[in-house]
PDB file of N, CA and C in Angstrom:
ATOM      1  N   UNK A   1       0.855  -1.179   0.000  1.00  0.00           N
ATOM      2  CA  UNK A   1       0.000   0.000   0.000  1.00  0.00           C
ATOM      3  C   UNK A   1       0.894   1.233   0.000  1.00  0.00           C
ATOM      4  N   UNK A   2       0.677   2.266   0.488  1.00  0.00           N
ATOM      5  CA  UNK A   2       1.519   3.683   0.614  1.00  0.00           C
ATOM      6  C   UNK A   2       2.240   3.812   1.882  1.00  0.00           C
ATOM      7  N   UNK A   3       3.155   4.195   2.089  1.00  0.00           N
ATOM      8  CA  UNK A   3       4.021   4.418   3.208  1.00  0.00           C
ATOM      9  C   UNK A   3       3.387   5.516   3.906  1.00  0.00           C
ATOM     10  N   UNK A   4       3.857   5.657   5.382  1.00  0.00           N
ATOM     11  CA  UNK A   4       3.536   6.843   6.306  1.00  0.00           C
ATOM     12  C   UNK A   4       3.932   8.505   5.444  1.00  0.00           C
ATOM     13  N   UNK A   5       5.018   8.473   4.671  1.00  0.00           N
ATOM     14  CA  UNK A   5       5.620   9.589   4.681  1.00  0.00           C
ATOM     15  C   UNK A   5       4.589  10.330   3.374  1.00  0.00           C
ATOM     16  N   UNK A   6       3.743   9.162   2.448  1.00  0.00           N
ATOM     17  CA  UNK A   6       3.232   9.810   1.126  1.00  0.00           C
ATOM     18  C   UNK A   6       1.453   9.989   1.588  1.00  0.00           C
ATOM     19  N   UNK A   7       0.978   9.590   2.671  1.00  0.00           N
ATOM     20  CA  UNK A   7       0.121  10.128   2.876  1.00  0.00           C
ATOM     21  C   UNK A   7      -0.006  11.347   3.338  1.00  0.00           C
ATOM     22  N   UNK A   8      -0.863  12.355   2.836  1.00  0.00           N
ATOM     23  CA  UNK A   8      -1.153  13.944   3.425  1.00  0.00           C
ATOM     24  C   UNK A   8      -2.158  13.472   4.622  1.00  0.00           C
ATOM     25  N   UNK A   9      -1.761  14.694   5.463  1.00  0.00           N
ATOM     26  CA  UNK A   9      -2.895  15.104   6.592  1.00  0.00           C
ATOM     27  C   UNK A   9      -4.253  14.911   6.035  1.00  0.00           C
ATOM     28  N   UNK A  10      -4.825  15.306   5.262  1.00  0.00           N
ATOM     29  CA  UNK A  10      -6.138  15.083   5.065  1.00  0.00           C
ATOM     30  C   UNK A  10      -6.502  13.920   4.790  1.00  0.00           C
ATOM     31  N   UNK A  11      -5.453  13.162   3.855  1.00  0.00           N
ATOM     32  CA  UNK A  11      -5.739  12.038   4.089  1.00  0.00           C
ATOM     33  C   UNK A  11      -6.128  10.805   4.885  1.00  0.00           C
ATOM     34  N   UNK A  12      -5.044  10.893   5.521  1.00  0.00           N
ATOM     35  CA  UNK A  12      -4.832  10.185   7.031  1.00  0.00           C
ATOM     36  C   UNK A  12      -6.495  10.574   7.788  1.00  0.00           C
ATOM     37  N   UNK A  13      -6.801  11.974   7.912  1.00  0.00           N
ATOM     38  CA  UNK A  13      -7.856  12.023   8.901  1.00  0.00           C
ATOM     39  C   UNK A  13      -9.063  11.189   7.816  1.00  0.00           C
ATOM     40  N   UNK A  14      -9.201  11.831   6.138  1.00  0.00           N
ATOM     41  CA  UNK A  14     -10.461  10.852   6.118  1.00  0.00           C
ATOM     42  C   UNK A  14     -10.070   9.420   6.372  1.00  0.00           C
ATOM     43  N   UNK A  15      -9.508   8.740   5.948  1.00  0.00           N
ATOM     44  CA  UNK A  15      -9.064   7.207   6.326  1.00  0.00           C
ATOM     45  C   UNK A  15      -9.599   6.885   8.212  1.00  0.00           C
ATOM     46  N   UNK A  16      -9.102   7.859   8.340  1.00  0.00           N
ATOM     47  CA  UNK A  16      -9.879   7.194  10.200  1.00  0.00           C
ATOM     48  C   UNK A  16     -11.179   7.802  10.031  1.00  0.00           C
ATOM     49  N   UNK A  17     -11.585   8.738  10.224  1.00  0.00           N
ATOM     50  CA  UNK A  17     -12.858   8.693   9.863  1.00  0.00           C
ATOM     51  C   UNK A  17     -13.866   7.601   8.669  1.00  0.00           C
ATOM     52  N   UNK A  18     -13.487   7.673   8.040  1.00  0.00           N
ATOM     53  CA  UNK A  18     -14.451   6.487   7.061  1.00  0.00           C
ATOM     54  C   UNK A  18     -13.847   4.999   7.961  1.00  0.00           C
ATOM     55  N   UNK A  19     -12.851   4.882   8.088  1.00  0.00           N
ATOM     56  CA  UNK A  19     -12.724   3.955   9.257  1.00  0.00           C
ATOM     57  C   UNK A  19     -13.546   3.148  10.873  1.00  0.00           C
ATOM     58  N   UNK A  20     -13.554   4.509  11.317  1.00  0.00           N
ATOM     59  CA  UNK A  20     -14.911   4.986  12.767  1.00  0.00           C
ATOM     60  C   UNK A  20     -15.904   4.394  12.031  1.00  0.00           C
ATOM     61  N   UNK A  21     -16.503   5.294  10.827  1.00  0.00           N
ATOM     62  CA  UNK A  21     -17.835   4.682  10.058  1.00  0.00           C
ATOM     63  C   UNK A  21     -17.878   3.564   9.959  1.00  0.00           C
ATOM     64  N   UNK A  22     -17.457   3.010   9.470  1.00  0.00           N
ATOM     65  CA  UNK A  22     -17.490   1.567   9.009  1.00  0.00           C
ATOM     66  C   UNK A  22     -17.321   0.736  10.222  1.00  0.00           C
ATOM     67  N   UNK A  23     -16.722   0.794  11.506  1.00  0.00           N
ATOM     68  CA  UNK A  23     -16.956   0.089  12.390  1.00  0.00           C
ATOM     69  C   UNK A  23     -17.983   0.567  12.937  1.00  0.00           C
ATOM     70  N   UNK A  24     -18.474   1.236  13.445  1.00  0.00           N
ATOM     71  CA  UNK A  24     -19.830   1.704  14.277  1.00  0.00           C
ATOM     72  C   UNK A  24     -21.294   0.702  13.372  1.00  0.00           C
ATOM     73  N   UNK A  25     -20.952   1.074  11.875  1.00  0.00           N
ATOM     74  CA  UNK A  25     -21.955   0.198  11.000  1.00  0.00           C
ATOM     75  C   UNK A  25     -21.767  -1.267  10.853  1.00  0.00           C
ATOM     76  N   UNK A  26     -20.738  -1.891  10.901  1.00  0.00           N
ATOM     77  CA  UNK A  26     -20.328  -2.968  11.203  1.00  0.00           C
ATOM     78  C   UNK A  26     -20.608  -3.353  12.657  1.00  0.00           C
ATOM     79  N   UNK A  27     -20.592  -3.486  13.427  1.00  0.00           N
ATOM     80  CA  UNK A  27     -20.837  -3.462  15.134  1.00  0.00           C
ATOM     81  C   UNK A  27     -22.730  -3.537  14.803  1.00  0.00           C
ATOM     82  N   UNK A  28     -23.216  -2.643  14.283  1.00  0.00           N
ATOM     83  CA  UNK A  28     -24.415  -2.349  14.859  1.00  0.00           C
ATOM     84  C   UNK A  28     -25.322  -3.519  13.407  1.00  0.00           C
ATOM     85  N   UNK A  29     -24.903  -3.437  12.408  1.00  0.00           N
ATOM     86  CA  UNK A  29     -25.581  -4.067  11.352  1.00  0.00           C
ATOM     87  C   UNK A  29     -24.967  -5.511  11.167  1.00  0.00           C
ATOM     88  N   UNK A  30     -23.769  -5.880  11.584  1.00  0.00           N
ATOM     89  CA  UNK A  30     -23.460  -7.340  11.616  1.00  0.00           C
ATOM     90  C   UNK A  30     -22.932  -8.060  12.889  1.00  0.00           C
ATOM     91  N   UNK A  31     -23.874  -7.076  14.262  1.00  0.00           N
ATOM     92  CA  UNK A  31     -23.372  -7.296  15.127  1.00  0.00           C
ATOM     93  C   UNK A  31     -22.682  -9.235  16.155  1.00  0.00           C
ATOM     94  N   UNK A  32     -23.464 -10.014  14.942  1.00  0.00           N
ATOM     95  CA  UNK A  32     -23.037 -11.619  15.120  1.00  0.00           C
ATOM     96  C   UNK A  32     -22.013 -11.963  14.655  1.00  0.00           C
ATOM     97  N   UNK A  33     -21.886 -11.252  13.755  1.00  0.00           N
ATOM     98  CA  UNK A  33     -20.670 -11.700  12.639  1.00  0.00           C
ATOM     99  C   UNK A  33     -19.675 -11.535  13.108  1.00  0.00           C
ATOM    100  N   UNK A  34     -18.730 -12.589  13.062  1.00  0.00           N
ATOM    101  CA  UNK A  34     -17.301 -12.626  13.767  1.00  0.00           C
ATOM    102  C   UNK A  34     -16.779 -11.517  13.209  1.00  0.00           C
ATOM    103  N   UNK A  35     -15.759 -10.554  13.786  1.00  0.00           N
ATOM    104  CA  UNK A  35     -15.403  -9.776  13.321  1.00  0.00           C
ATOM    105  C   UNK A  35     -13.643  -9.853  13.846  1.00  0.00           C
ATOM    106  N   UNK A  36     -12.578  -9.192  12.573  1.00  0.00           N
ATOM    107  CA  UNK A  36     -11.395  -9.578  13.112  1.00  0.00           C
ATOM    108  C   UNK A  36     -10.572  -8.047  13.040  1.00  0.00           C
ATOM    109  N   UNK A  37      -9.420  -7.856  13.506  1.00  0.00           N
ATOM    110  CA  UNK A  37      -8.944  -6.177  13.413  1.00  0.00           C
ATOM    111  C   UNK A  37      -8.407  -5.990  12.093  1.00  0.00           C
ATOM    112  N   UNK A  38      -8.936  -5.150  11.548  1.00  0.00           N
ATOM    113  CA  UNK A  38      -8.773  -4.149   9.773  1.00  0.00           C
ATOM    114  C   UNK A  38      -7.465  -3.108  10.499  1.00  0.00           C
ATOM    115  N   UNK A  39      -6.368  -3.128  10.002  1.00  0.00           N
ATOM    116  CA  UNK A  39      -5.395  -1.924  10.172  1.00  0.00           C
ATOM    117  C   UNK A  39      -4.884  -1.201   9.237  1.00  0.00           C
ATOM    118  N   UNK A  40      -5.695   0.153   9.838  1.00  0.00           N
ATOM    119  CA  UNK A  40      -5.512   1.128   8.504  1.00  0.00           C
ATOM    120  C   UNK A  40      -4.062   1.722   8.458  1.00  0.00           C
ATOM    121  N   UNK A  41      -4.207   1.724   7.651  1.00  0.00           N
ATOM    122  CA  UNK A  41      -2.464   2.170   6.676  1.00  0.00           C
ATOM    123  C   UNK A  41      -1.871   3.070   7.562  1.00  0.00           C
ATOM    124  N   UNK A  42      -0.563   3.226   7.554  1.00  0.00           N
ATOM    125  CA  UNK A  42       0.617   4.426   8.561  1.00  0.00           C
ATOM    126  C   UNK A  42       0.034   4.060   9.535  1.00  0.00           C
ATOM    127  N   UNK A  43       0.159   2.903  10.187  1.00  0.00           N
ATOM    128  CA  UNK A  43      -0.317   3.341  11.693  1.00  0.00           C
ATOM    129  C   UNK A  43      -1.496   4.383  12.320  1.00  0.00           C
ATOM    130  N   UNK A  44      -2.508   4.050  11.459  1.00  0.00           N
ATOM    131  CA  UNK A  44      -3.116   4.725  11.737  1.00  0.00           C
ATOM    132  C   UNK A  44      -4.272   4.506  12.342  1.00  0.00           C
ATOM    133  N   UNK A  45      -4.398   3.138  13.456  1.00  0.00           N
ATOM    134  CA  UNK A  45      -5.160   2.001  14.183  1.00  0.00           C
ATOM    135  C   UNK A  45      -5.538   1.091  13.240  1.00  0.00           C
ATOM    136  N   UNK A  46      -6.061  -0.091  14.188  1.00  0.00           N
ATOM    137  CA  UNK A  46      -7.231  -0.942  13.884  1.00  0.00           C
ATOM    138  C   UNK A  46      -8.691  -0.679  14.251  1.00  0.00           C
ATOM    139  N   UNK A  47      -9.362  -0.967  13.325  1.00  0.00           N
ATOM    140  CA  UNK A  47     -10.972  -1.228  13.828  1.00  0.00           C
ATOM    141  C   UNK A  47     -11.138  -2.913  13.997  1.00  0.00           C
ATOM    142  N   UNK A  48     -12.900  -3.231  14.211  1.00  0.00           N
ATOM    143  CA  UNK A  48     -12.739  -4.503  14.187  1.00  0.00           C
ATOM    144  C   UNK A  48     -13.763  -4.514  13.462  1.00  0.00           C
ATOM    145  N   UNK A  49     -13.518  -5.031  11.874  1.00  0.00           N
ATOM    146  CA  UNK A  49     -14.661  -5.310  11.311  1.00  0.00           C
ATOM    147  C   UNK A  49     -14.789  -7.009  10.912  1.00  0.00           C
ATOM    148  N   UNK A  50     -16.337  -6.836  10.296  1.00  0.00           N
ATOM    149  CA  UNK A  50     -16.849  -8.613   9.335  1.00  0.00           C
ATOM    150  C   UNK A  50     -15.516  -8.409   8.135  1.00  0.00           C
ATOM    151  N   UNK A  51     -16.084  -9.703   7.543  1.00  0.00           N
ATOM    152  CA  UNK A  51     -15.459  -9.932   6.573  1.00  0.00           C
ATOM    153  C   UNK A  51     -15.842  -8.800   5.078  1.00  0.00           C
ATOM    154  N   UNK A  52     -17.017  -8.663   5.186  1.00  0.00           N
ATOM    155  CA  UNK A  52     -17.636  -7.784   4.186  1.00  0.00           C
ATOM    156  C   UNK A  52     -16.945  -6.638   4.708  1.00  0.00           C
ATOM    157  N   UNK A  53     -17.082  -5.487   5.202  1.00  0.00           N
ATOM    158  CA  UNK A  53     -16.894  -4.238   6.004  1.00  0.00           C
ATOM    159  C   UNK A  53     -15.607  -4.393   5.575  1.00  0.00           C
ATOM    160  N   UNK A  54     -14.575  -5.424   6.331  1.00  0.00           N
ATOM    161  CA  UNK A  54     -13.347  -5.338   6.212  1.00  0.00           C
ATOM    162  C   UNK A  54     -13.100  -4.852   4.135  1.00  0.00           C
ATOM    163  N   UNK A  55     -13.331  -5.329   3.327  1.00  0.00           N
ATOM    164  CA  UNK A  55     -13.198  -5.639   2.035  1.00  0.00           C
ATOM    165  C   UNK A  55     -13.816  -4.480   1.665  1.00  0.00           C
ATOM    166  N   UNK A  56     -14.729  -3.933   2.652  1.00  0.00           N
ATOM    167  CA  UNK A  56     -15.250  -2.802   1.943  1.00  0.00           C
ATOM    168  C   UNK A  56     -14.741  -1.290   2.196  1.00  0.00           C
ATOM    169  N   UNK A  57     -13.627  -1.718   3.543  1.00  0.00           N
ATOM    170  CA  UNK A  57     -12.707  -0.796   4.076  1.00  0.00           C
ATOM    171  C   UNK A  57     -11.458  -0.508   2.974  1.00  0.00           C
ATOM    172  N   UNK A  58     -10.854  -1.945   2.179  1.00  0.00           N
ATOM    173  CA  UNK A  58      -9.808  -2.229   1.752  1.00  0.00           C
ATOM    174  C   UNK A  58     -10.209  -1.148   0.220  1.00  0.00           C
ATOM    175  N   UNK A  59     -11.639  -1.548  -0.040  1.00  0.00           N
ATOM    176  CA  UNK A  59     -11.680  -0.318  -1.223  1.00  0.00           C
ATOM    177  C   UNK A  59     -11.650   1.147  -0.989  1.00  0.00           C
ATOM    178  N   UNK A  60     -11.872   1.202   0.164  1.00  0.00           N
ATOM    179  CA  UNK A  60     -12.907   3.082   0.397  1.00  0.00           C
ATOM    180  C   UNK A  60     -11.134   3.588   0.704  1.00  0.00           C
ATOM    181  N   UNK A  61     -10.475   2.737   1.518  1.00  0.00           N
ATOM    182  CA  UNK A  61      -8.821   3.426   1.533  1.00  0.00           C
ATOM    183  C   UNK A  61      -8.155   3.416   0.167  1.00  0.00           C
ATOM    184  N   UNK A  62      -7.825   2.345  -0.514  1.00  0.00           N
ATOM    185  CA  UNK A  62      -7.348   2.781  -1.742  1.00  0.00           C
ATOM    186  C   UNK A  62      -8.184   3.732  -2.905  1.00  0.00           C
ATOM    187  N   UNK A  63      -9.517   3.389  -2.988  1.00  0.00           N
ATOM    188  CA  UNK A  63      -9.725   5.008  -3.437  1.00  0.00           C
ATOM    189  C   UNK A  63      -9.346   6.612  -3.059  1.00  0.00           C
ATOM    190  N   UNK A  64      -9.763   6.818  -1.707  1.00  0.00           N
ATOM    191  CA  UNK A  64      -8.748   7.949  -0.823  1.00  0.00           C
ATOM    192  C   UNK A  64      -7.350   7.987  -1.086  1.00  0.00           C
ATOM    193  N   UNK A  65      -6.751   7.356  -0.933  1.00  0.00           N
ATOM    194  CA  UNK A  65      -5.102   7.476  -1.541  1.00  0.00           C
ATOM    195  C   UNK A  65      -5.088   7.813  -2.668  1.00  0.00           C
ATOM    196  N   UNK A  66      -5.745   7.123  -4.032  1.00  0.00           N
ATOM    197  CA  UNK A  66      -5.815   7.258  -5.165  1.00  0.00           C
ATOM    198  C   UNK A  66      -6.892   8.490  -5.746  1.00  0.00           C
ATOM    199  N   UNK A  67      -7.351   9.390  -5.182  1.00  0.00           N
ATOM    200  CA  UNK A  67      -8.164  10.290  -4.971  1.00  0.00           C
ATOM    201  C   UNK A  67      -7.516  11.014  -6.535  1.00  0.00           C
ATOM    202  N   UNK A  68      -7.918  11.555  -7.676  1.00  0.00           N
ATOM    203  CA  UNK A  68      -6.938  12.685  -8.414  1.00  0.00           C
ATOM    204  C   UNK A  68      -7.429  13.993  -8.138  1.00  0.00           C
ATOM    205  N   UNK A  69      -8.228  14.265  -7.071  1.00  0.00           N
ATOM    206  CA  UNK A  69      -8.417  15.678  -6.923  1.00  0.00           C
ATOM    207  C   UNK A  69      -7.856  15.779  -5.291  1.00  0.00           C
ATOM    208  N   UNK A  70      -6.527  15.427  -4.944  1.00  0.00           N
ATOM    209  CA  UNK A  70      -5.890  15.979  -3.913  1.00  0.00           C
ATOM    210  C   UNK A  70      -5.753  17.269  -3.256  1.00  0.00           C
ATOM    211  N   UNK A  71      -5.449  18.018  -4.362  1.00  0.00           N
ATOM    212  CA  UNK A  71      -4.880  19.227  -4.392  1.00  0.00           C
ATOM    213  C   UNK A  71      -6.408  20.309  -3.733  1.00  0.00           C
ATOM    214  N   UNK A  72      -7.354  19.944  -4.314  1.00  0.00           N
ATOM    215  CA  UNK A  72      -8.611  20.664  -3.761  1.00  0.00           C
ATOM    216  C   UNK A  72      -9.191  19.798  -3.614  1.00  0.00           C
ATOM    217  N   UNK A  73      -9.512  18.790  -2.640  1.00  0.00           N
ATOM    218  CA  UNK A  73     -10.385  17.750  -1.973  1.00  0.00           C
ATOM    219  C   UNK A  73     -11.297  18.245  -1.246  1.00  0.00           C
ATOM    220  N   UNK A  74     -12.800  17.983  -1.854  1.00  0.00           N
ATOM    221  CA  UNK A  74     -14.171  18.678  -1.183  1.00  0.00           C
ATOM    222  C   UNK A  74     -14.014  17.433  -0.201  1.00  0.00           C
ATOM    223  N   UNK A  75     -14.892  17.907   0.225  1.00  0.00           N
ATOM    224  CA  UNK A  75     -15.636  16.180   1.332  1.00  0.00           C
ATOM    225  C   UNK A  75     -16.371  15.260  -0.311  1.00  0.00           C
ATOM    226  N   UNK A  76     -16.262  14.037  -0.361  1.00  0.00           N
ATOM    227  CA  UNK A  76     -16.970  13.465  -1.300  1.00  0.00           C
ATOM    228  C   UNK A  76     -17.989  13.805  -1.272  1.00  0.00           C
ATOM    229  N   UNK A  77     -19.083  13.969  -0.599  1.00  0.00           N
ATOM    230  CA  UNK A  77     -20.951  14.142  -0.501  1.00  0.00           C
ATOM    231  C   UNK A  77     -20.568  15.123  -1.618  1.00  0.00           C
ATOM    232  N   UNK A  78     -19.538  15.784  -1.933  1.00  0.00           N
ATOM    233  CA  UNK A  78     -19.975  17.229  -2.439  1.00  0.00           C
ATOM    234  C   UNK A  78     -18.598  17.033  -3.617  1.00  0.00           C
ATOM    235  N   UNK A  79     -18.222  15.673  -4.270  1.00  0.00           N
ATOM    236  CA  UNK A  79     -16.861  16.013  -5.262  1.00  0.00           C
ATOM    237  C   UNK A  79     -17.643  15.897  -6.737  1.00  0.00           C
ATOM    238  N   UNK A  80     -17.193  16.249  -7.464  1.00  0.00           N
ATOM    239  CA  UNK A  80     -17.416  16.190  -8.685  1.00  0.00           C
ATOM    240  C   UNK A  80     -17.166  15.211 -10.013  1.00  0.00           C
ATOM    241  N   UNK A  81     -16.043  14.119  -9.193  1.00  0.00           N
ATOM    242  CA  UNK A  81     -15.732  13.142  -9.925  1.00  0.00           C
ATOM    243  C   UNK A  81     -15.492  11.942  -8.584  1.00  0.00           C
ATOM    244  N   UNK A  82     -17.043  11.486  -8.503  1.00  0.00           N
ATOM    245  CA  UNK A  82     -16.976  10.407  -7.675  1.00  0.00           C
ATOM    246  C   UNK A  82     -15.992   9.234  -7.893  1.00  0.00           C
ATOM    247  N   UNK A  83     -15.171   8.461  -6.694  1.00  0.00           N
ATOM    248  CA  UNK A  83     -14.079   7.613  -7.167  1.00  0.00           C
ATOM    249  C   UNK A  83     -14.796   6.150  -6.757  1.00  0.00           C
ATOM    250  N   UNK A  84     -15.789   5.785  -6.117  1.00  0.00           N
ATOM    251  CA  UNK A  84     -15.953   4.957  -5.788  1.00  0.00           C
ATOM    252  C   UNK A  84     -16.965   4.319  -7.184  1.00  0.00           C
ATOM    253  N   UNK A  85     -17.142   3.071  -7.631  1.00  0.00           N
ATOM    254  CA  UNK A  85     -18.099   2.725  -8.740  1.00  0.00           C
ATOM    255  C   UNK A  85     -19.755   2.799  -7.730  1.00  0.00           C
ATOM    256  N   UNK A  86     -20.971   2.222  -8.521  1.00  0.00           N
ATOM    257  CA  UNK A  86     -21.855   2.811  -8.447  1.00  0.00           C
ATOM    258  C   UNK A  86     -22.572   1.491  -6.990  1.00  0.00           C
ATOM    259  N   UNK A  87     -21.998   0.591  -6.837  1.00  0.00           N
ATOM    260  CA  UNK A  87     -22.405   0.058  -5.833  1.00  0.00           C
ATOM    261  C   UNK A  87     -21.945   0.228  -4.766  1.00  0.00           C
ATOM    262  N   UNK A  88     -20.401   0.311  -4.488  1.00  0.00           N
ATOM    263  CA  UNK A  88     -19.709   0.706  -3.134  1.00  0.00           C
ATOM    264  C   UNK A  88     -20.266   2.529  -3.251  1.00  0.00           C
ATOM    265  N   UNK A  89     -20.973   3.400  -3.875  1.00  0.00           N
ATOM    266  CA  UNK A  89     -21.023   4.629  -3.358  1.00  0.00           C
ATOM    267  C   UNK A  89     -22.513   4.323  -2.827  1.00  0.00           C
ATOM    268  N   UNK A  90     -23.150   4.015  -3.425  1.00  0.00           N
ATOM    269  CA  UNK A  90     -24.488   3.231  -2.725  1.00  0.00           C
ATOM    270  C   UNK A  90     -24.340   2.890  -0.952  1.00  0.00           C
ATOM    271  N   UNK A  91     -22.978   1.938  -1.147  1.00  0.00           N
ATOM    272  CA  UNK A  91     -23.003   1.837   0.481  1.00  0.00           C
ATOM    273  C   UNK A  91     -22.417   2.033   1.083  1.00  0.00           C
ATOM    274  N   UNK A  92     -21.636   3.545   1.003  1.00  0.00           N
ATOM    275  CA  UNK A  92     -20.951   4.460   1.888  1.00  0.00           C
ATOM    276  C   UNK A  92     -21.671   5.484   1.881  1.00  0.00           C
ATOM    277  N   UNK A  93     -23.066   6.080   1.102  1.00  0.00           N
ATOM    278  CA  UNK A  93     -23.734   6.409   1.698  1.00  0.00           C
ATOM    279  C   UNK A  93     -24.742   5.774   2.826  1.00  0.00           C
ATOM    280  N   UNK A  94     -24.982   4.634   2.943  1.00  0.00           N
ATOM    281  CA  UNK A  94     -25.846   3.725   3.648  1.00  0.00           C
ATOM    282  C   UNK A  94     -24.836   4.131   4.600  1.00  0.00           C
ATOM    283  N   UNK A  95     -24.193   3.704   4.976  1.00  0.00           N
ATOM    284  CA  UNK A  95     -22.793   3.297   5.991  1.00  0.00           C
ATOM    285  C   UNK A  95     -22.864   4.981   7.317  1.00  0.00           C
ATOM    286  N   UNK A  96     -22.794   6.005   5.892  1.00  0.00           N
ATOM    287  CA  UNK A  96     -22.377   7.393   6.682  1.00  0.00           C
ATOM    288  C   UNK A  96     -24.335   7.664   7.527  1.00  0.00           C
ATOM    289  N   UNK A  97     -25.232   7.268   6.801  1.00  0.00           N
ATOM    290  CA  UNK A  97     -25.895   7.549   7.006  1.00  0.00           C
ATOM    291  C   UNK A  97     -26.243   6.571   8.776  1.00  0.00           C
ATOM    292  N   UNK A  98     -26.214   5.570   8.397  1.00  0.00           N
ATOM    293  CA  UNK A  98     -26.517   4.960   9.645  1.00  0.00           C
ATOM    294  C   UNK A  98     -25.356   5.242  10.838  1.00  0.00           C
ATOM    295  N   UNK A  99     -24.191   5.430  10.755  1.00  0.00           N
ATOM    296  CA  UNK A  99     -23.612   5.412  12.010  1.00  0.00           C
ATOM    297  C   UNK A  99     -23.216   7.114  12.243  1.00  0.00           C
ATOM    298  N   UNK A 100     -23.374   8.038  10.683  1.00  0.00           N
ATOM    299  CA  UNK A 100     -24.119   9.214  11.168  1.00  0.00           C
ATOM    300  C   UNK A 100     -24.734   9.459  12.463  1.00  0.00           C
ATOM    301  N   UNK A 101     -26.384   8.933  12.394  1.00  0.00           N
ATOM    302  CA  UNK A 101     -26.828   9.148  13.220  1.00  0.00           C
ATOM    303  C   UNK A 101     -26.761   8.404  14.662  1.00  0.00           C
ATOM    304  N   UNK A 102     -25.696   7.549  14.697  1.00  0.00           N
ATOM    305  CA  UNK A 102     -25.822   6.338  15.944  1.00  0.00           C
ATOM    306  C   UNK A 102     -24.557   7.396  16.292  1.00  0.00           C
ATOM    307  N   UNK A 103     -23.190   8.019  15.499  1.00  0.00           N
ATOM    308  CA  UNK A 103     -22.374   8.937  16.573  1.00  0.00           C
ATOM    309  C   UNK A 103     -23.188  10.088  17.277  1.00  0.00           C
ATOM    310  N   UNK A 104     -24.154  10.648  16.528  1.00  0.00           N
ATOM    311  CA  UNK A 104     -24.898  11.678  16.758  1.00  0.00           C
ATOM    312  C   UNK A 104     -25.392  11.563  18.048  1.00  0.00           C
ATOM    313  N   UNK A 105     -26.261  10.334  18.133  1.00  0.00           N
ATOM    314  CA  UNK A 105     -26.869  10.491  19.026  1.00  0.00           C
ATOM    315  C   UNK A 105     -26.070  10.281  20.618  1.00  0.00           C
ATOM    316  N   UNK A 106     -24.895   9.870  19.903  1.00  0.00           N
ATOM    317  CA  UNK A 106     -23.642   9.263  21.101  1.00  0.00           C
ATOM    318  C   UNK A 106     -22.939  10.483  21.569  1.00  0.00           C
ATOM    319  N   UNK A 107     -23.167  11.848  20.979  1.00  0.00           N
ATOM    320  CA  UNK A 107     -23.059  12.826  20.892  1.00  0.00           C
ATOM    321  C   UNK A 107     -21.462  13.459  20.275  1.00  0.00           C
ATOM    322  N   UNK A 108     -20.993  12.430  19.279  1.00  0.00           N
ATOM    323  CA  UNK A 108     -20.060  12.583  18.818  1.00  0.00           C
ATOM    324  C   UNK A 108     -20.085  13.608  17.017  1.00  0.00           C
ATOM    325  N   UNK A 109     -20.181  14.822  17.847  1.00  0.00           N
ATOM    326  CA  UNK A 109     -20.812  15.936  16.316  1.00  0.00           C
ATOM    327  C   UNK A 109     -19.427  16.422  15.911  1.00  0.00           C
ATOM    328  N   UNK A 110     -18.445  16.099  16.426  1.00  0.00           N
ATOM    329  CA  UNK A 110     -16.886  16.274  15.430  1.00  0.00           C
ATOM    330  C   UNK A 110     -17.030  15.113  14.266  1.00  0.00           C
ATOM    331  N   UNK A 111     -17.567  13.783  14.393  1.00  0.00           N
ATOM    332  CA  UNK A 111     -17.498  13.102  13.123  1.00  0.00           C
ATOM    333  C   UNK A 111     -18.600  13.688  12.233  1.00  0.00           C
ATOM    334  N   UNK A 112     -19.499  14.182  12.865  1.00  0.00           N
ATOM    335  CA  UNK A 112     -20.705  14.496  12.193  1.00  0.00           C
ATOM    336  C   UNK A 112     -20.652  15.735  10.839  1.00  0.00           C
ATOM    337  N   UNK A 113     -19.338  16.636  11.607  1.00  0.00           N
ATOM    338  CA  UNK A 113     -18.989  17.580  10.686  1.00  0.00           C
ATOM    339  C   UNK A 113     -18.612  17.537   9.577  1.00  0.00           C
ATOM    340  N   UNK A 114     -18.218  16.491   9.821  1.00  0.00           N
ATOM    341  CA  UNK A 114     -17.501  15.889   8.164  1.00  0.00           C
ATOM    342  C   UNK A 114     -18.772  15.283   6.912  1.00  0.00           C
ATOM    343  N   UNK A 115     -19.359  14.826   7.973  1.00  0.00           N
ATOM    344  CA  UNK A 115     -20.841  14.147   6.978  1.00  0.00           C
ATOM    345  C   UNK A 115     -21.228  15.350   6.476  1.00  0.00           C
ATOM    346  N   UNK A 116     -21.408  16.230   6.996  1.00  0.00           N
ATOM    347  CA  UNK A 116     -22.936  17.388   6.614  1.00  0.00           C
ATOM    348  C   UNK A 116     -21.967  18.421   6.015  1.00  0.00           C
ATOM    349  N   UNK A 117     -20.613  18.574   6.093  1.00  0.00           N
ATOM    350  CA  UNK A 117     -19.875  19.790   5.463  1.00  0.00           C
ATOM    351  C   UNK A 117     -18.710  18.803   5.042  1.00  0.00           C
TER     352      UNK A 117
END
């Protein structure tokens, strides 16, 4: 994958953030499902996701790395040349949407900022 030194700051933070997401939605939507630790790139933790989640982590990071609008990176809700194909964007909106509102209500509105702006 990419080394610590070629990821940017912004990067790194969406990667843990879409990270958080995906475990909070994982936990709550496959909460039976064995789940094993996903470690995101540079040291940048583990979560513990399913097998699906995990695979669906392994895409949503190499798109982010592979991003070609670095240089001016909106939040995705709002990019102009979506990177994900038309089924994984399907369910990273599902994903933001449900543990959206499960940080929300946990009262965690620093992840939330990122969803809505």
């Amino acid at each position: 994958m990419t080394t610590m030194e070629t990821l940017t700051k912004l990067q790194k933070k969406d990667i843990k953030l879409i990270g958080k997401f995906v475990e909070v939605y994982c936990k709550g939507r496959h909460g039976a499902t064995e789940r094993q630790s996903f470690s995101l790139p540079a040291g940048l933790g583990e979560r513990r996701l399913c097998l699906e989640c995990s695979e669906f982590m392994r895409y949503a990071v190499t798109r982010r790395i592979k991003c070609p609008l670095e240089a001016e990176k909106p939040s995705c809700k709002k990019c102009r040349t979506h990177c994900y194909n038309k089924a994984n964007l399907a369910k990273v909106k599902e994903i933001m949407a449900y543990s959206g509102m499960k940080l929300m209500l946990r009262g965690r509105l620093d992840y939330i900022w990122h969803y809505f702006f």
